[in-house]
C-alpha atoms as a PDB file:
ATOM      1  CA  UNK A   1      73.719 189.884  67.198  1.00  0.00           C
ATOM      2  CA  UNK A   2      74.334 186.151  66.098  1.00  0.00           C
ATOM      3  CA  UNK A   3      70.211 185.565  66.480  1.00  0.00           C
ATOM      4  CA  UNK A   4      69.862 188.005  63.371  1.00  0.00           C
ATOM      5  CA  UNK A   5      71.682 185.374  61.394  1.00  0.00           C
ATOM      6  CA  UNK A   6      70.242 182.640  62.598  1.00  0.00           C
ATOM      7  CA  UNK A   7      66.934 183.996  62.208  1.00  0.00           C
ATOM      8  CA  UNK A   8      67.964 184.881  58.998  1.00  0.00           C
ATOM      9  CA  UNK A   9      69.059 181.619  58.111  1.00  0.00           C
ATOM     10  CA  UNK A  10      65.463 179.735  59.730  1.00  0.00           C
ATOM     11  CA  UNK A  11      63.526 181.868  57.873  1.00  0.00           C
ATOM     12  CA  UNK A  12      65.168 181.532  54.258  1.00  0.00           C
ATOM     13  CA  UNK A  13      65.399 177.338  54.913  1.00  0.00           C
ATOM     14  CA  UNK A  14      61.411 177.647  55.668  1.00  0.00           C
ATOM     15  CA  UNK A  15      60.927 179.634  52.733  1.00  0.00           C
ATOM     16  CA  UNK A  16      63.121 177.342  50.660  1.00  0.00           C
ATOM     17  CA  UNK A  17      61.390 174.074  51.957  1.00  0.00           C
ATOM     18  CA  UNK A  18      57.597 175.651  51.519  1.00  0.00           C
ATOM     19  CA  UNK A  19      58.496 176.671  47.397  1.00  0.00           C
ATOM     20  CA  UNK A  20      59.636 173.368  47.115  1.00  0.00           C
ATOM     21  CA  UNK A  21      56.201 171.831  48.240  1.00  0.00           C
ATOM     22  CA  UNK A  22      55.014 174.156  45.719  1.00  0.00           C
ATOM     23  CA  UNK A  23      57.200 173.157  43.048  1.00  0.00           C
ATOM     24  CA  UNK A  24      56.474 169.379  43.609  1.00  0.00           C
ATOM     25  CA  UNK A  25      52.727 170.050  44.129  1.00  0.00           C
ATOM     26  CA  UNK A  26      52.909 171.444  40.789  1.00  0.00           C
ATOM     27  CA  UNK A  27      54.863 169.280  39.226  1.00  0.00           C
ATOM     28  CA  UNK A  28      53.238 165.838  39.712  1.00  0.00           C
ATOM     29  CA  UNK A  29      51.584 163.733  37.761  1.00  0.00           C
ATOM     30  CA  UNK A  30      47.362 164.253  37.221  1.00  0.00           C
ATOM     31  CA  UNK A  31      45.333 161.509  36.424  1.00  0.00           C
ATOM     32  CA  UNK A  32      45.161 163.321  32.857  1.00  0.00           C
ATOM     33  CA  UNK A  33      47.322 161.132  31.475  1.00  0.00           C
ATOM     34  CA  UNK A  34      47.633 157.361  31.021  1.00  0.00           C
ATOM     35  CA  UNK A  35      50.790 155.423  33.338  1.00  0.00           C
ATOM     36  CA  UNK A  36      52.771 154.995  30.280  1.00  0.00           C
ATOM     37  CA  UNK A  37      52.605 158.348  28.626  1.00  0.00           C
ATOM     38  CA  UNK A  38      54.178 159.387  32.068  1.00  0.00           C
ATOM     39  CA  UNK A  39      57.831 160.404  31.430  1.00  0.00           C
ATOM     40  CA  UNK A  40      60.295 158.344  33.090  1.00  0.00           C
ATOM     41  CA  UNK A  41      64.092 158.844  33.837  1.00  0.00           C
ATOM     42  CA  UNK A  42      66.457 157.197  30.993  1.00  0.00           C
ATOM     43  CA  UNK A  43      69.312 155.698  32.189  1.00  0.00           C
END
């Protein structure tokens, strides 16, 4: 019965990896905006 878990396991990493594309898909940049109006990190 381990291969439930593991399948489990697979299939919630996949999912976890494929809304992350999303995410980042969604939360680049467009070329709406000039360079310097992009937000950057402070340190």
């Amino acid at each position: 019965m381990w291969y439930f878990t593991w399948v489990l396991g697979l299939g919630l990493a996949v999912g976890f990896g494929i809304l992350n594309g999303i995410w980042h898909e969604f939360h680049l940049p467009t070329g709406e905006t000039a360079p310097d109006e992009v937000e950057r990190p402070r340190p």
